[in-house]
N, C-alpha and C. Protein backbone atom coordinates (compact mmCIF):
# COMPACT_ATOMS: atom_id res chain seq x y z
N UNK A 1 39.01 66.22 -33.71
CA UNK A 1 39.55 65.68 -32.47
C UNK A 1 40.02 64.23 -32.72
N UNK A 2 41.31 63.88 -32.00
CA UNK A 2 41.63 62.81 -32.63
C UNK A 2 41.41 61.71 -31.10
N UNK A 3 40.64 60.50 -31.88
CA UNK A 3 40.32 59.37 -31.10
C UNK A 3 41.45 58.02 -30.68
N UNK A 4 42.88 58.75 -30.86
CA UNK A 4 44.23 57.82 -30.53
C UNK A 4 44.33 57.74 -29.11
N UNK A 5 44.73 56.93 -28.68
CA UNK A 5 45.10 56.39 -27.14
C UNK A 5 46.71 56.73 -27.23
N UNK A 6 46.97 57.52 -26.12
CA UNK A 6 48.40 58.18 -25.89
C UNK A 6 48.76 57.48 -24.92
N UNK A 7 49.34 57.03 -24.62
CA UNK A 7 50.30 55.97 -23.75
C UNK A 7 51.41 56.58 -23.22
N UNK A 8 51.34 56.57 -22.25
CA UNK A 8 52.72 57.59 -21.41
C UNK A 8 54.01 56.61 -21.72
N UNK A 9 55.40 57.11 -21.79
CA UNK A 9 56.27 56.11 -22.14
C UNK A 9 56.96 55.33 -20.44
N UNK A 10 55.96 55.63 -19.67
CA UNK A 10 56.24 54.58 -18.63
C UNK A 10 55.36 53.87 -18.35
N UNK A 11 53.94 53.79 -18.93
CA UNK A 11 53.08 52.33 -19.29
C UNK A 11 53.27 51.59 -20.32
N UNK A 12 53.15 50.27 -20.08
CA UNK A 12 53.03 49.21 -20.85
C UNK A 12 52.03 48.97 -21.08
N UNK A 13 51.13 48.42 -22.17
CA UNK A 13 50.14 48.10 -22.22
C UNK A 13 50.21 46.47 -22.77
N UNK A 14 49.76 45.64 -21.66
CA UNK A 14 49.76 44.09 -21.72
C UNK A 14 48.58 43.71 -22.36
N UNK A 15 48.55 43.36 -23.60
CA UNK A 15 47.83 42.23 -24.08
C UNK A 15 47.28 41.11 -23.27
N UNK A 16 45.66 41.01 -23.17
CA UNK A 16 45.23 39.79 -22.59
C UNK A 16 44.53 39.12 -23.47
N UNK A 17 44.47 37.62 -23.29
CA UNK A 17 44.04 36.79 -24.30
C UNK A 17 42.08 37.17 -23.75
N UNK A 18 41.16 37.17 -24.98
CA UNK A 18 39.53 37.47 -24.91
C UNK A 18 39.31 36.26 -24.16
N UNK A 19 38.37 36.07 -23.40
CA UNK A 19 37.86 34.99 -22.19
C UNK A 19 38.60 34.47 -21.42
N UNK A 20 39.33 35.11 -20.50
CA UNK A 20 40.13 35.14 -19.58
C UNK A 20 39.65 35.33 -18.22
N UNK A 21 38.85 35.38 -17.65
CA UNK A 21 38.58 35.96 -16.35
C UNK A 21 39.28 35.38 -15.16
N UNK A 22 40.15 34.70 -15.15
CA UNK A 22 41.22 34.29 -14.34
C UNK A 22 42.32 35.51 -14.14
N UNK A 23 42.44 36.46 -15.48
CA UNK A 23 43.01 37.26 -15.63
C UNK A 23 42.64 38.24 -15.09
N UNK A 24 41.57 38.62 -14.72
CA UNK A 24 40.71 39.63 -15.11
C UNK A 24 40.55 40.18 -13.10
N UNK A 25 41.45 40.81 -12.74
CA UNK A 25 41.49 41.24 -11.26
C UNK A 25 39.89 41.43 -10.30
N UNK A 26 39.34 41.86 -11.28
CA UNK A 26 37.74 42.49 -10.96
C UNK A 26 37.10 41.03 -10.55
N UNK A 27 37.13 40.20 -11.61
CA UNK A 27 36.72 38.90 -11.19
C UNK A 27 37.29 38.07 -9.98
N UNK A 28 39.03 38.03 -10.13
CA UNK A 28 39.44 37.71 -8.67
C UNK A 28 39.06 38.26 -7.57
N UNK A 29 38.72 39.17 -7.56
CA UNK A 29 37.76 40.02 -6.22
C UNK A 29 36.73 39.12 -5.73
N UNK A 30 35.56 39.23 -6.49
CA UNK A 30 34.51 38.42 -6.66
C UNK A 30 34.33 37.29 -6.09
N UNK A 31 35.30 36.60 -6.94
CA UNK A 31 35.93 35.17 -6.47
C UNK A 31 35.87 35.48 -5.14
N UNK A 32 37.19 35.56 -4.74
CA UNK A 32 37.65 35.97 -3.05
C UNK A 32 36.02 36.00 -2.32
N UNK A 33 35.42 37.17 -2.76
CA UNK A 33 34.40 37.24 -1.75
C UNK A 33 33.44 36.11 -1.70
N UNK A 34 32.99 35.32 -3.27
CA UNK A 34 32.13 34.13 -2.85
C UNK A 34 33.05 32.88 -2.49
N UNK A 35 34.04 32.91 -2.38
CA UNK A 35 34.62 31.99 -1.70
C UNK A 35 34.99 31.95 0.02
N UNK A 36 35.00 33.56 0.32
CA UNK A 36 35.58 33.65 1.91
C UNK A 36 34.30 34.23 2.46
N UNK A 37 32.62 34.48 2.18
CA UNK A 37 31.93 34.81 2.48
C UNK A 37 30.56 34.40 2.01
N UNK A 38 30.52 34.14 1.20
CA UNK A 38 29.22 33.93 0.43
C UNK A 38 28.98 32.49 0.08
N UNK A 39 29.88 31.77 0.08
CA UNK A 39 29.13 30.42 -0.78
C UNK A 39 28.95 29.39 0.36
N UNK A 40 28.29 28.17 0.14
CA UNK A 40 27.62 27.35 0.71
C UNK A 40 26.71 27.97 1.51
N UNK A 41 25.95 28.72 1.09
CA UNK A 41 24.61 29.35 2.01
C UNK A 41 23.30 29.30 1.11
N UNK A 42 22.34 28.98 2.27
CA UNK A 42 20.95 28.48 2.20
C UNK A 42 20.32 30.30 2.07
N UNK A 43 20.00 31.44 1.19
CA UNK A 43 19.53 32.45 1.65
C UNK A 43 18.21 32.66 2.22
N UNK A 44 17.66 33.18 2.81
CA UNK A 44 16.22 33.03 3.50
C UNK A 44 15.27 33.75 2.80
N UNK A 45 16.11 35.33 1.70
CA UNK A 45 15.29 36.35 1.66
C UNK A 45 16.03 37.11 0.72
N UNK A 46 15.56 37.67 -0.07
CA UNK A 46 16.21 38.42 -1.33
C UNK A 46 16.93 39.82 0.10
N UNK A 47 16.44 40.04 1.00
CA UNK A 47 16.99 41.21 2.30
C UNK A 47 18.22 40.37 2.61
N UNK A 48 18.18 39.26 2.84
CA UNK A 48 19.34 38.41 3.25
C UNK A 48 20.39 38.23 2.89
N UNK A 49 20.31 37.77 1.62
CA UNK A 49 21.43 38.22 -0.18
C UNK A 49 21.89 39.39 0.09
N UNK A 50 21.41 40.23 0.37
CA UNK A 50 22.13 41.71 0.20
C UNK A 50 22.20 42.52 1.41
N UNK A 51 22.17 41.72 2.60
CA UNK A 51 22.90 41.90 3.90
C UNK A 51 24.49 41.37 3.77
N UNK A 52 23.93 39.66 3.63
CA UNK A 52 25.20 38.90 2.85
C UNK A 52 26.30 39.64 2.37
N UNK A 53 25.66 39.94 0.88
CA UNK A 53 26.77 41.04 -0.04
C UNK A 53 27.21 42.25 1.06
N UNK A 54 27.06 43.10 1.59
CA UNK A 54 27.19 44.12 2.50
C UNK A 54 28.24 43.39 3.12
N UNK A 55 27.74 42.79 4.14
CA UNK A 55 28.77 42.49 4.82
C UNK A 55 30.32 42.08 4.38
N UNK A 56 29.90 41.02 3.19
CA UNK A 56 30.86 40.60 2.14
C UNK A 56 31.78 41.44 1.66
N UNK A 57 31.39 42.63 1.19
CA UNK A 57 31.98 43.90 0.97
C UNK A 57 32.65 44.83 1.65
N UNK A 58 31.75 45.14 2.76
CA UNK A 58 32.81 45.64 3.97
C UNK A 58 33.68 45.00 4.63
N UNK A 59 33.42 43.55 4.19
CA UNK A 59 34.45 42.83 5.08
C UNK A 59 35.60 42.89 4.36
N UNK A 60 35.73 42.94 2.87
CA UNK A 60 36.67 43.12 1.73
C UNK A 60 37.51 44.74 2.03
N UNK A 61 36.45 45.51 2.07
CA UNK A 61 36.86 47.21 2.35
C UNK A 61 38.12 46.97 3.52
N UNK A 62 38.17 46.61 4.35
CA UNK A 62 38.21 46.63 5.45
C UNK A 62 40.00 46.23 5.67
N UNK A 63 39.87 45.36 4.82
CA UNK A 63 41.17 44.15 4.18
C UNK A 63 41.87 45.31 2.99
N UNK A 64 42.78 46.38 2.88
CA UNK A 64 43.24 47.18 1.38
C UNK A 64 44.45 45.97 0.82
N UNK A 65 45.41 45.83 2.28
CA UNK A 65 45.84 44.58 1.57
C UNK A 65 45.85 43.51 0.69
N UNK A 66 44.60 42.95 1.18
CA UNK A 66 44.29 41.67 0.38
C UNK A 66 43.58 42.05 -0.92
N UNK A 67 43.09 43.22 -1.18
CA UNK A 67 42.64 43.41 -2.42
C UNK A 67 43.95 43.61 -3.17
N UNK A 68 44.88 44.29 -3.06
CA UNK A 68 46.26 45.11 -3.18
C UNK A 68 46.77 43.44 -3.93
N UNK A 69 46.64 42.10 -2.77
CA UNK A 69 47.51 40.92 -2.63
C UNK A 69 46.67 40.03 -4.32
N UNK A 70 45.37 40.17 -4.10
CA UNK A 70 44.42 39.68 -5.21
C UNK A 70 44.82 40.34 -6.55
N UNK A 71 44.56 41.24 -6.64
CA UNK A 71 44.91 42.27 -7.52
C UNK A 71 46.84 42.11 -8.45
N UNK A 72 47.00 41.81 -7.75
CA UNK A 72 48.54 41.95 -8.22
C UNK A 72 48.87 40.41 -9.33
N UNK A 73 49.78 41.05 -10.12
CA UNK A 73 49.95 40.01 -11.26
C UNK A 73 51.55 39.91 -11.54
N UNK A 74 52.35 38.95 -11.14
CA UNK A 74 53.66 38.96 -10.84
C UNK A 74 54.00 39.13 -12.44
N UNK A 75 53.21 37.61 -12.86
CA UNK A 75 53.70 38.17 -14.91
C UNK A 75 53.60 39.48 -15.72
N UNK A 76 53.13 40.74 -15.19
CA UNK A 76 52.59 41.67 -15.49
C UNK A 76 54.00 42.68 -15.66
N UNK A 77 54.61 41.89 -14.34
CA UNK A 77 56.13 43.11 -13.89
C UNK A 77 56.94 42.71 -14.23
N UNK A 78 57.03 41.45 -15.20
CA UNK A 78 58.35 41.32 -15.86
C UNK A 78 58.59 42.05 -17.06
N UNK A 79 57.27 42.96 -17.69
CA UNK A 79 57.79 43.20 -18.90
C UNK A 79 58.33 44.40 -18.62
């Protein structure tokens, strides 16, 4: 069985430079959420943290757009 990666000829596959997480969409998520939900808070209770996150998350779910808007990489579509 052969272990080659087949690449459809309508993907590109973009090279990212190693320690990038600016790059890295999963992390811009993240970001977003401890920035529009989570940060500057005092937590009371490890239950609290992960009400926090919950909410944080559904409040993200909720938004397909703005993940869609985060997610997107204009340098990505020029090649």
């Amino acid at each position: 069985m052969s272990k080659h990666l087949i690449v459809p000829p309508d993907i590109v596959i973009v090279p990212l430079p190693p320690k990038c997480p600016e790059l890295n969409a999963q992390e811009n998520i993240w970001q977003f959420m401890r920035e529009s939900w989570l940060s500057n808070r005092v937590f009371k209770s490890y239950n609290d943290i992960l009400d926090h996150c919950c909410h944080a998350w559904n409040s993200l779910v909720d938004q397909p757009w703005r993940i869609m808007s985060i997610g997107l990489r204009d340098w990505a579509h020029r090649f």
